[in-house]
Protein backbone atom coordinates (compact mmCIF):
# COMPACT_ATOMS: atom_id res chain seq x y z
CA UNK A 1 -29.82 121.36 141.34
CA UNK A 2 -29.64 120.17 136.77
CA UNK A 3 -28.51 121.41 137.31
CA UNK A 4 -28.76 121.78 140.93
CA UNK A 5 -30.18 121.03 142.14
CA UNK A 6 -33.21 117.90 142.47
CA UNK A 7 -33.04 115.02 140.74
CA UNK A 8 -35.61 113.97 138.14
CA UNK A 9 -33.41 113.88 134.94
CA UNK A 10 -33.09 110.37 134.61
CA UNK A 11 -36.64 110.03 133.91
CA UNK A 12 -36.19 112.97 131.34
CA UNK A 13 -33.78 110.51 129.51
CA UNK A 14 -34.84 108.79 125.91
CA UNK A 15 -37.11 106.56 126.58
CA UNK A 16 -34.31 104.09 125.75
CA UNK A 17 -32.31 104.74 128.36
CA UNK A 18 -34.70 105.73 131.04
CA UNK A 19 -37.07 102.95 130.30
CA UNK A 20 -34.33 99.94 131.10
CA UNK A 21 -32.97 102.35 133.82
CA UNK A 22 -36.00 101.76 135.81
CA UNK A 23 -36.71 98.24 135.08
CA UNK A 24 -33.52 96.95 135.73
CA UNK A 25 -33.16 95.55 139.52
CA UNK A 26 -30.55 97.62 140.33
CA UNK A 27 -29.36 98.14 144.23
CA UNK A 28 -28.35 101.72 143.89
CA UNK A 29 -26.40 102.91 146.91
CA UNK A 30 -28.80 105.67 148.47
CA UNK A 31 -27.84 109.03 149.99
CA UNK A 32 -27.47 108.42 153.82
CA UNK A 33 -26.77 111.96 156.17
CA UNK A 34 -23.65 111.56 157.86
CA UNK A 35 -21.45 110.46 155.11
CA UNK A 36 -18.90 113.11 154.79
CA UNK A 37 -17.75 114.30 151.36
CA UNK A 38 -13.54 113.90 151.36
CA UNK A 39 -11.78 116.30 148.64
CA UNK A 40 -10.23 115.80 146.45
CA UNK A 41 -11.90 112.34 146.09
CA UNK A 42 -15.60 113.47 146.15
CA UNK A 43 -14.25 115.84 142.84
CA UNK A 44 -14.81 112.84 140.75
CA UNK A 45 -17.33 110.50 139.71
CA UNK A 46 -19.25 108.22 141.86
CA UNK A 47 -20.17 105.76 139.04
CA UNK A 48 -22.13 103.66 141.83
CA UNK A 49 -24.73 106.01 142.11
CA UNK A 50 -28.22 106.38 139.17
CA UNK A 51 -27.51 109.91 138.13
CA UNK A 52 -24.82 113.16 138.62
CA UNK A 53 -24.03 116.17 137.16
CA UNK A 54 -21.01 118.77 137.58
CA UNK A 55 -22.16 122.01 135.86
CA UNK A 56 -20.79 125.69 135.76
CA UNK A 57 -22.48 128.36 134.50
CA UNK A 58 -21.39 132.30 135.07
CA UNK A 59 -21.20 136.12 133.51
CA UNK A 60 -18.49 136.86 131.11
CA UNK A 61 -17.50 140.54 129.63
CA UNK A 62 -15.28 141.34 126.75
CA UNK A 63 -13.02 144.14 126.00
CA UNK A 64 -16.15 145.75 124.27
CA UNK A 65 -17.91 145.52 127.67
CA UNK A 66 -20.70 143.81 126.49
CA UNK A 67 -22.09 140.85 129.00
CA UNK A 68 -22.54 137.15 128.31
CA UNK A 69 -24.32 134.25 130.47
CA UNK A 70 -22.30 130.38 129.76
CA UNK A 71 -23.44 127.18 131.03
CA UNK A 72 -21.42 123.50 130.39
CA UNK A 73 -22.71 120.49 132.18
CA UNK A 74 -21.82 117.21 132.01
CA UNK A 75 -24.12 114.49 133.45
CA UNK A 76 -23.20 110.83 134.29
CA UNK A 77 -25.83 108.36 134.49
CA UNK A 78 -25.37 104.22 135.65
CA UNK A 79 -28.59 103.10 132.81
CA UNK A 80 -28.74 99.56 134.61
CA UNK A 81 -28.09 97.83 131.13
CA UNK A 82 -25.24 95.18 130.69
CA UNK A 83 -24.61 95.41 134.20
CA UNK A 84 -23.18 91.62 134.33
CA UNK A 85 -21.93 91.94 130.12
CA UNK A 86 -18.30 91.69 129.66
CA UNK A 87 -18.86 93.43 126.27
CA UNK A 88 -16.79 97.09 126.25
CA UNK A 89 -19.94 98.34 124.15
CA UNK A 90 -22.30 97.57 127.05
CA UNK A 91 -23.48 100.91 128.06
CA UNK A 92 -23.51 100.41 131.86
CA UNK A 93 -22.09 104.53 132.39
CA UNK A 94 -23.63 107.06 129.99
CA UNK A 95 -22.40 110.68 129.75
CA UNK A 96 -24.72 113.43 128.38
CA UNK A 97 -23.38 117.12 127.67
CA UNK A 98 -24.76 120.80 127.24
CA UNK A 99 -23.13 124.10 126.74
CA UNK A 100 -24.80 127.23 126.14
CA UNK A 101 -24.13 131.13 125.78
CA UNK A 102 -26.94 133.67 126.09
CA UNK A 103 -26.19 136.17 124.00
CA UNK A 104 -28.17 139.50 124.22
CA UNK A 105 -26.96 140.48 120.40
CA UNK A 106 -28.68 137.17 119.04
CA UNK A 107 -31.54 137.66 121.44
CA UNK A 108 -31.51 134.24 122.50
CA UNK A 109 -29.21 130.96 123.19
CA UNK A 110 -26.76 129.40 121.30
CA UNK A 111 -27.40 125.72 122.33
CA UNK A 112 -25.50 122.12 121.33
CA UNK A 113 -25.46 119.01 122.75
CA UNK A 114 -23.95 115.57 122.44
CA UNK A 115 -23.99 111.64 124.76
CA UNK A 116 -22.28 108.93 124.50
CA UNK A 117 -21.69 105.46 126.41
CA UNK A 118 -18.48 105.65 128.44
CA UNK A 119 -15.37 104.05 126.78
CA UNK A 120 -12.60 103.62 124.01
CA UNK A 121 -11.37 107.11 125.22
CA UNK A 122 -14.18 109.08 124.13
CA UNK A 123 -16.54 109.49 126.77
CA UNK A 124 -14.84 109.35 130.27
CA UNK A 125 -15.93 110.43 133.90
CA UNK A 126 -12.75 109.84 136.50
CA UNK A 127 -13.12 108.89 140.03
CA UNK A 128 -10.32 110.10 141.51
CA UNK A 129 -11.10 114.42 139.97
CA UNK A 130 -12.67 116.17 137.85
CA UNK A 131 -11.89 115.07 134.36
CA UNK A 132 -15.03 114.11 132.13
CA UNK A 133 -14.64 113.86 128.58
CA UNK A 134 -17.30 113.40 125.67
CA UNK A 135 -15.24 113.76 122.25
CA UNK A 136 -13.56 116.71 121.75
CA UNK A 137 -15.79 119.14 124.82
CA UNK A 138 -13.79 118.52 128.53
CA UNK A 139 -13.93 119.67 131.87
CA UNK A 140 -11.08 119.30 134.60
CA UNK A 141 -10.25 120.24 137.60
CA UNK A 142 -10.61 120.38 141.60
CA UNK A 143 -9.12 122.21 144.05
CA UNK A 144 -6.79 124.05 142.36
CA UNK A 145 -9.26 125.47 139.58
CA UNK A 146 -10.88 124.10 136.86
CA UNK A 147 -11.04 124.47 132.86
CA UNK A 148 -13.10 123.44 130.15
CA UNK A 149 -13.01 123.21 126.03
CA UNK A 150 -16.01 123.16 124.21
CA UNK A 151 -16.15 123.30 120.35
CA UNK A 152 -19.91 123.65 119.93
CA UNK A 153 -21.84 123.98 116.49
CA UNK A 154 -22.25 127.62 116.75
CA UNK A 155 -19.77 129.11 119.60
CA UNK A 156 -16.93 128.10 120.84
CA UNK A 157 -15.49 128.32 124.79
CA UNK A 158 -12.04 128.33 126.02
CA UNK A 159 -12.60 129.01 130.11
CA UNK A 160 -10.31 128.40 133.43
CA UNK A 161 -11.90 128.93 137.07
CA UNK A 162 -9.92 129.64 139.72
CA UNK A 163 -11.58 129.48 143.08
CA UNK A 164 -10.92 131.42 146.31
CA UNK A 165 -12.55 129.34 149.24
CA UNK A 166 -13.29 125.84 149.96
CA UNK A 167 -16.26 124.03 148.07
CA UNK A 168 -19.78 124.99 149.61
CA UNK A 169 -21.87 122.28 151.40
CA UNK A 170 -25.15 122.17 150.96
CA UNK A 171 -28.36 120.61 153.50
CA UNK A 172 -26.04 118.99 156.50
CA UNK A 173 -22.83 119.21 154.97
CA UNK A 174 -23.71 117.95 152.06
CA UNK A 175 -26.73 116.02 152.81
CA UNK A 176 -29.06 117.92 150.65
CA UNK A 177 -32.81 116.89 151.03
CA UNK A 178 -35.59 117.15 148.18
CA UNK A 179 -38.99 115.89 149.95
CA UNK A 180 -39.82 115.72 153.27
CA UNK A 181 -38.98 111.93 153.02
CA UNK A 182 -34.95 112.02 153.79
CA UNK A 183 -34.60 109.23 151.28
CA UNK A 184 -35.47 111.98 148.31
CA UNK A 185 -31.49 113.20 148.65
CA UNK A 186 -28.28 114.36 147.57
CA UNK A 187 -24.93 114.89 147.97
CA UNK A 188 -24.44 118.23 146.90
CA UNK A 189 -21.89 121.23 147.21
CA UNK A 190 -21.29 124.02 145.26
CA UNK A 191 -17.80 126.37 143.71
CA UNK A 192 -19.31 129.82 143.86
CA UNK A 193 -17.48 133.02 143.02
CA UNK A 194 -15.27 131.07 140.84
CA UNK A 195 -13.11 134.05 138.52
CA UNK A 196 -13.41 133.04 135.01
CA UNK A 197 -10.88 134.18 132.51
CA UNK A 198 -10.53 132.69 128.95
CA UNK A 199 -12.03 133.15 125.27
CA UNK A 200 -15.32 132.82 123.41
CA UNK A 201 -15.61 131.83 120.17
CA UNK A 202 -19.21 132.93 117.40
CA UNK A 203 -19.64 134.38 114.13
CA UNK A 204 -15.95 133.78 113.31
CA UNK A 205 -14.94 136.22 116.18
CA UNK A 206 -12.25 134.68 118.84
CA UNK A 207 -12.79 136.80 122.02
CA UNK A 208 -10.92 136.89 125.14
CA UNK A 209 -13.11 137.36 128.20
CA UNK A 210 -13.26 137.54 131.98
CA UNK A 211 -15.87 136.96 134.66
CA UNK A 212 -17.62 135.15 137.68
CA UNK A 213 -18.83 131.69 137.39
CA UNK A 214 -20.69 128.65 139.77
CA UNK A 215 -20.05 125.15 139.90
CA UNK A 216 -22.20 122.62 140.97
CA UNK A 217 -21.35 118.85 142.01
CA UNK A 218 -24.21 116.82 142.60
CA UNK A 219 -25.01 112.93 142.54
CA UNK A 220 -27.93 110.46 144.12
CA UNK A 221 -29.69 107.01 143.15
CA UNK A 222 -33.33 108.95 144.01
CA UNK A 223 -35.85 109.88 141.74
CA UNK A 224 -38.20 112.74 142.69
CA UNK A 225 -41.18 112.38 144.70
CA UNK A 226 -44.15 112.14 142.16
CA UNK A 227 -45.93 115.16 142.85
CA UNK A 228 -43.62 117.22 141.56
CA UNK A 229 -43.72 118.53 138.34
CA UNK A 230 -40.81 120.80 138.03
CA UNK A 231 -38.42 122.88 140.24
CA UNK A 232 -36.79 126.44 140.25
CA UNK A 233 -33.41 126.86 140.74
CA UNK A 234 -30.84 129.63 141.47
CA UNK A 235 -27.18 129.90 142.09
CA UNK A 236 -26.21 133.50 142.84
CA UNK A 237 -22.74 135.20 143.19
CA UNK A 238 -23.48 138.20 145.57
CA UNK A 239 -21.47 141.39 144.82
CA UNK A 240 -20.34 141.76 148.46
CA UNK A 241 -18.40 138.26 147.90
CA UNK A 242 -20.97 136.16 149.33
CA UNK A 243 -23.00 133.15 147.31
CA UNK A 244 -26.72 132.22 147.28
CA UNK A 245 -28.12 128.52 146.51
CA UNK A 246 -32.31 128.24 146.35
CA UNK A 247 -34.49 125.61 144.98
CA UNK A 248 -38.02 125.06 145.27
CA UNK A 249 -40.28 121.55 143.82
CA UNK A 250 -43.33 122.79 142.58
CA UNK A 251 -46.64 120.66 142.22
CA UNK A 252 -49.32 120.45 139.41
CA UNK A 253 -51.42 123.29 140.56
CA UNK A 254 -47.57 125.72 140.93
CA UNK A 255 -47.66 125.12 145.19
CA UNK A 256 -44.25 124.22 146.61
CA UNK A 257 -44.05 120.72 147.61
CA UNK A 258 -40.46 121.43 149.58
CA UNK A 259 -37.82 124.18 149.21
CA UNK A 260 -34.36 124.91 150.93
CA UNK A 261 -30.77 126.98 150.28
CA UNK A 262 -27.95 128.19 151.48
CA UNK A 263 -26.85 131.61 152.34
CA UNK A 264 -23.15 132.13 152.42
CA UNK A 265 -21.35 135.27 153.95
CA UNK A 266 -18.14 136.79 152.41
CA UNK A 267 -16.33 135.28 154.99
CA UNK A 268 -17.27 131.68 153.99
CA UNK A 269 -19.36 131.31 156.61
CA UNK A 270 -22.95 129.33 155.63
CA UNK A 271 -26.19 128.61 156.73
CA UNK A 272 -28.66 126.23 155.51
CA UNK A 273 -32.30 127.48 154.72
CA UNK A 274 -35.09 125.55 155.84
CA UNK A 275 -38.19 125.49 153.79
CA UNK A 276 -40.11 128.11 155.80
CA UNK A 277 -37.21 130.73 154.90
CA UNK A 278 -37.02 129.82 150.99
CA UNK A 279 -39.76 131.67 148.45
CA UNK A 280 -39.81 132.35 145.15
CA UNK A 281 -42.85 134.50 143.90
CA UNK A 282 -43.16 134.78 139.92
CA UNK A 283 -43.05 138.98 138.81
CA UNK A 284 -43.53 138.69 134.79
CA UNK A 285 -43.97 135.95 132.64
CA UNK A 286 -42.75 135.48 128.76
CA UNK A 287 -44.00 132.96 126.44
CA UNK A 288 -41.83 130.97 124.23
CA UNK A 289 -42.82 131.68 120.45
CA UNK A 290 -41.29 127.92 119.69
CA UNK A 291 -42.83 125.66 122.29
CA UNK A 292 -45.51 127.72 123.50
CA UNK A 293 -44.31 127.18 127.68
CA UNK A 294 -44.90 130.20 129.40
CA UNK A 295 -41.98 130.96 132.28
CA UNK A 296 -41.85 133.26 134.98
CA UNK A 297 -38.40 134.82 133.76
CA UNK A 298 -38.82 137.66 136.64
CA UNK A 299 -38.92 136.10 140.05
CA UNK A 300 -39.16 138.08 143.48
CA UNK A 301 -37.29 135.40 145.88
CA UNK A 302 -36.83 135.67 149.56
CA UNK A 303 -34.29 133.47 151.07
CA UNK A 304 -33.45 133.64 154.63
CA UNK A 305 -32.83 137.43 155.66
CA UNK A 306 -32.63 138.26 151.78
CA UNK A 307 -35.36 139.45 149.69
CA UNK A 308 -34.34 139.54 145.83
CA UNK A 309 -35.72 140.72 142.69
CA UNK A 310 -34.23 138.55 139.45
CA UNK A 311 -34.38 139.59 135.92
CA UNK A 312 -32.93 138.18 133.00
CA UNK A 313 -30.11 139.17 131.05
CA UNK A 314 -32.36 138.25 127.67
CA UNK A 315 -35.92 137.04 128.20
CA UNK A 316 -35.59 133.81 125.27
CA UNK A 317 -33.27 131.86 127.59
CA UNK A 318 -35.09 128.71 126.56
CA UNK A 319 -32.96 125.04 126.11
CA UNK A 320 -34.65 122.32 124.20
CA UNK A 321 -32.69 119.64 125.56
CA UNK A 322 -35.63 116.71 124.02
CA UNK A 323 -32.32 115.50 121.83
CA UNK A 324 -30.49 114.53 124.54
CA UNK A 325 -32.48 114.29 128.06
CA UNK A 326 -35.75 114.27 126.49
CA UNK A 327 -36.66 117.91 128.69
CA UNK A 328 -37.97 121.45 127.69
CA UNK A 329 -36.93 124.48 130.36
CA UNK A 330 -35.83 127.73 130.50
CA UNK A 331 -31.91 128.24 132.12
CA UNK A 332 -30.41 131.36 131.81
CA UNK A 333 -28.05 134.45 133.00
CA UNK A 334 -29.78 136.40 135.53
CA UNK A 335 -29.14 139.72 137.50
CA UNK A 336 -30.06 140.31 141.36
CA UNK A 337 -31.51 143.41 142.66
CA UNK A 338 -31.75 144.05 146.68
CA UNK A 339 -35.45 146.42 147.61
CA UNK A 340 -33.64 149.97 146.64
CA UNK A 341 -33.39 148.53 143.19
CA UNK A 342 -29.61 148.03 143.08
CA UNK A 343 -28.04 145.21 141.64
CA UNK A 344 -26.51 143.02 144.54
CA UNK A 345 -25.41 139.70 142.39
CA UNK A 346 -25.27 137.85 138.94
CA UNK A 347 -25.95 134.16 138.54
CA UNK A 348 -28.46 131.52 137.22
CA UNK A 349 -31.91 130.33 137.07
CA UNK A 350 -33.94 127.31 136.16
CA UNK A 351 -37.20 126.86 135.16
CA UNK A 352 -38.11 123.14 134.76
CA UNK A 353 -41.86 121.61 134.06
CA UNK A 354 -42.99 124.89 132.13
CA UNK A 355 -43.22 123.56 129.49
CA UNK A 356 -45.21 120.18 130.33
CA UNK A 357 -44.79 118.45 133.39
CA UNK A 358 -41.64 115.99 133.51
CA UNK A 359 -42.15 112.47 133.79
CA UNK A 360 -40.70 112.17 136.95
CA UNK A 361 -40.48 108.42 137.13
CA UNK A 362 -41.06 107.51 140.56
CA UNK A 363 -39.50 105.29 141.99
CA UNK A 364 -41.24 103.09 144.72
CA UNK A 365 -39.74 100.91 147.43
């Protein structure tokens, strides 16, 4: 909900940033039910709103067969300073982005990460699609398909998605709750089985790949409720064609303080999961040997009429994001196996608050 997802990055944020976020007196537009999302429009940015992200992650394979988890994100954040400047250089729209590759012959991620304040034709989010910008990394597109470019330190991507169905709606068709208090909300829909075809770029090897990617398009004005500590996250591309989205806020002592998904058929068809039908029960845990957070990287979930085992494609799967959002978690490339065993699905998980609770920042009033 990062990703993905539930909202609580913001507070994550340099203290900087975060810090005049929350004191300016700022009337951010909230999430109301009922407001329809309009494509292509709500492929853009919604600069209005506190905080949004649009990240893809997915499974790639090269010609030597060997498999690869990417994610890119790019997050958009109104900071509440220089709301009333007319200086260009007031940061009023910041842009933060990641990109990583889990790569099973490194045994770990390649990470990088960069932000910016919007303007002067570096950093850009556009209203009207998906086009966001932050130097030299990009990602555009809508309905058509989408592509990004992303010259990181140690790996390079060169990817184009081309999707086969209409975007996914989350909650009440798009109205995706995060607390039992409606105000904790979304707007949220998701770009499942996206095919992904395009190049990868490490250790001075360029090459071309193929695979199944996700893309998430999320954006709200509410913090999290400020109980919770962390969340759990999966997007899930089911073999049979369908797509999986589950989340779950966890509290201090690891109790679920409100969960939900949604369970698409190959068809298209979709049904949102209420918290009763949404579960995620941790199987094995790793610790990291850099920060010392322990994660459960094997998860038995059970969402709606589905009961799932997840593994992960490499255990280390841990981003130390502290130089750009201030956060510690664990994101990575997952397989799904149904209760013979078999793999049903590939996709992504996230571990957030593992590592130390996040400062969640509520928000009051």
């Amino acid at each position: 909900m990062r990703r993905r997802r539930v909202l609580g990055w913001l507070a994550a944020l340099p203290l900087g940033w975060a810090g005049a976020a929350r004191a300016a007196a700022i009337d951010y537009p909230p999430v109301l039910p009922g407001r329809p999302l309009v494509f292509p429009r709500d492929h853009g940015a919604h600069p209005d709103f506190r905080i949004e992200w649009w990240y893809v992650t997915g499974w790639l394979r090269g010609g030597a067969g060997e498999d690869l988890g990417f994610q890119v994100t790019f997050f958009r954040l109104r900071s509440g300073i220089g709301e009333d400047s007319p200086s260009r250089f007031a940061p009023r729209q910041l842009l933060v982005a990641h990109a990583a590759l889990s790569d099973p012959r490194l045994g770990r991620l390649r990470h990088d990460q960069r932000s910016a304040r919007t303007g002067f034709g570096l950093a850009l989010a556009e209203e009207d699609q998906t086009r966001l910008r932050l130097d030299d990394w990009t990602l555009d597109g809508g309905a058509a398909g989408y592509a990004t470019r992303i010259a990181a330190a140690d790996f390079g991507l060169e990817l184009e998605f081309t999707p086969d169905r209409p975007p996914l709606l989350h909650g009440q068709a798009g109205f995706s709750r995060k607390a039992r208090d409606p105000r904790h909300a979304s707007h949220y829909y998701s770009r499942p089985q996206l095919a992904v075809r395009g190049t990868v770029s490490c250790d001075g090897r360029r090459e071309a790949v193929r695979g199944v990617a996700w893309l998430d398009h999320e954006w709200s004005s509410e913090l999290l409720p400020a109980h919770a500590v962390g969340w759990d996250w999966l997007g899930l591309n089911l073999d049979d064609g369908g797509a999986l989205m589950a989340f779950r806020l966890r509290d201090k002592a690891g109790g679920t303080l409100w969960a939900a998904g949604t369970l698409a058929q190959p068809d298209g068809t979709a049904r949102a999961l209420g918290p009763a039908e949404v579960e995620f029960t941790p199987r094995r845990l790793w610790r990291s040997p850099r920060s010392g957070a322990v994660y459960p990287v094997v998860m038995a979930l059970r969402a709606g009429p589905r009961i799932l085992g997840l593994h992960p494609l490499i255990d280390d799967q841990e981003l130390d994001a502290r130089a750009s959002l201030g956060a510690l978690y664990w994101e990575g490339a997952v397989r799904a196996t149904g209760a013979d065993g078999r793999e049903v699905g590939k996709g992504y998980l996230e571990l957030t608050g593992y590592a130390g609770a996040l400062d969640m920042g509520h928000r009051s009033g």
